[in-house]
C-alpha atoms as a PDB file:
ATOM      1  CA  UNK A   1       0.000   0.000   0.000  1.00  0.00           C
ATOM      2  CA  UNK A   2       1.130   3.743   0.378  1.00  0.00           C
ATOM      3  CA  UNK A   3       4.336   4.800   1.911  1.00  0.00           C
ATOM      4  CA  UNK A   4       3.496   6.466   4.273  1.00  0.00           C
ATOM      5  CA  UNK A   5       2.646   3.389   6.152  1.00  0.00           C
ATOM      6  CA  UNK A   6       6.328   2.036   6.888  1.00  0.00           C
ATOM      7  CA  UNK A   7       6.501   5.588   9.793  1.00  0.00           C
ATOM      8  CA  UNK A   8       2.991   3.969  11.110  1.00  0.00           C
ATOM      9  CA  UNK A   9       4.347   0.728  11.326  1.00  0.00           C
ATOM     10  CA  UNK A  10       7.309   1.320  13.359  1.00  0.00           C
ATOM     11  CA  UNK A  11       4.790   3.248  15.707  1.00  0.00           C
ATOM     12  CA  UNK A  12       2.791   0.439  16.600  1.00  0.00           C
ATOM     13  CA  UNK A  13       5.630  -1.898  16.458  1.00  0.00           C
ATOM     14  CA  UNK A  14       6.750   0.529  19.255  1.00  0.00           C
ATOM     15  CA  UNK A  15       3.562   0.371  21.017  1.00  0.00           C
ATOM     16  CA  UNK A  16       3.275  -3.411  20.508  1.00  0.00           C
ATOM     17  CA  UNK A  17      -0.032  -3.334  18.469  1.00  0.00           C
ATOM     18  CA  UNK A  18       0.572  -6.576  16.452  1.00  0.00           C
ATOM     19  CA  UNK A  19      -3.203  -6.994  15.722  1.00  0.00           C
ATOM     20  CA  UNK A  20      -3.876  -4.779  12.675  1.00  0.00           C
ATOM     21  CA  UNK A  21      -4.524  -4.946   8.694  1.00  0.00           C
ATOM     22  CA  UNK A  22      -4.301  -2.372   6.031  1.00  0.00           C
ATOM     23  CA  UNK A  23      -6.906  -2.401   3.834  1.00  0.00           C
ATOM     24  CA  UNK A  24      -7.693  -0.270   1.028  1.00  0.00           C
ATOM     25  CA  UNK A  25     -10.474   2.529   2.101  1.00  0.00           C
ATOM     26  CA  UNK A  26     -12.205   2.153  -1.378  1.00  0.00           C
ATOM     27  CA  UNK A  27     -13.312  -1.520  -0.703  1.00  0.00           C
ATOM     28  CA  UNK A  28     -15.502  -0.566   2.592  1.00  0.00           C
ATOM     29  CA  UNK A  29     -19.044  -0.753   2.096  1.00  0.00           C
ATOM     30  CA  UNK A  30     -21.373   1.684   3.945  1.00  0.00           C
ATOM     31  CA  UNK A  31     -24.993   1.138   3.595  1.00  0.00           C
ATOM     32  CA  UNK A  32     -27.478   4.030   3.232  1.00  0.00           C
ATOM     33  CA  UNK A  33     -29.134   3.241   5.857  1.00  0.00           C
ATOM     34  CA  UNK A  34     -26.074   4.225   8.199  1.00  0.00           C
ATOM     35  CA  UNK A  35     -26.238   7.380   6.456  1.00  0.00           C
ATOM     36  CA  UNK A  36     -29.918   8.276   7.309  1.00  0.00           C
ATOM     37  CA  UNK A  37     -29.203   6.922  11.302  1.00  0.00           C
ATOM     38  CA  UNK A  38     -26.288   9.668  11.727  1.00  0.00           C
ATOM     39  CA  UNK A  39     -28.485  12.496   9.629  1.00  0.00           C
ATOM     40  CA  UNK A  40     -31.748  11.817  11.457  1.00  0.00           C
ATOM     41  CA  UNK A  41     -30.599  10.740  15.100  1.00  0.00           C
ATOM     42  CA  UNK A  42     -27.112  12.396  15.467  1.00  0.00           C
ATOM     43  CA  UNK A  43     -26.536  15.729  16.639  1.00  0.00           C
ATOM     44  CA  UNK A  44     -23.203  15.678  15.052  1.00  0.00           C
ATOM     45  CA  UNK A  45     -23.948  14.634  11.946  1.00  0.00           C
ATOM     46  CA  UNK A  46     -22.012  16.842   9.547  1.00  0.00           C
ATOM     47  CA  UNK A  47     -18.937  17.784  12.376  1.00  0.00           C
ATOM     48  CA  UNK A  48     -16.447  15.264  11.676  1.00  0.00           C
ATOM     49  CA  UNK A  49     -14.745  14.320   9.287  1.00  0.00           C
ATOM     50  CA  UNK A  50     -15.018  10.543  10.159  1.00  0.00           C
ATOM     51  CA  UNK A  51     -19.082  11.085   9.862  1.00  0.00           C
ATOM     52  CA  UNK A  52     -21.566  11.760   7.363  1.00  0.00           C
ATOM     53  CA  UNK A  53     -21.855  13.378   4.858  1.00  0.00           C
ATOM     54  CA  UNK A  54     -17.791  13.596   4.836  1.00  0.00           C
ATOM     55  CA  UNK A  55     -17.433   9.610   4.242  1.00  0.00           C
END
């Protein structure tokens, strides 16, 4: 994957996080109903970037 994750390795290898996978962000599947639960029953909805509508 990208380069950038040989600095994040050594971090966790650091940390002793052993349990992790990189996975490409394009192959995660969010269905529209997740979507509608954050719009219609989270006040946040629109705040982060992690959130609806920004993923």
């Amino acid at each position: 994957m990208a380069s950038g994750h040989a600095a994040l390795d050594e971090l966790f290898q650091t940390k002793d996080y052993t349990d992790y996978k990189w996975i490409n962000p394009k192959e995660i599947i969010v269905s529209q109903w997740a979507r509608m639960k954050c719009m219609f029953g989270c006040g946040e909805y629109g705040n982060n970037a992690s959130c609806p509508p920004n993923v």
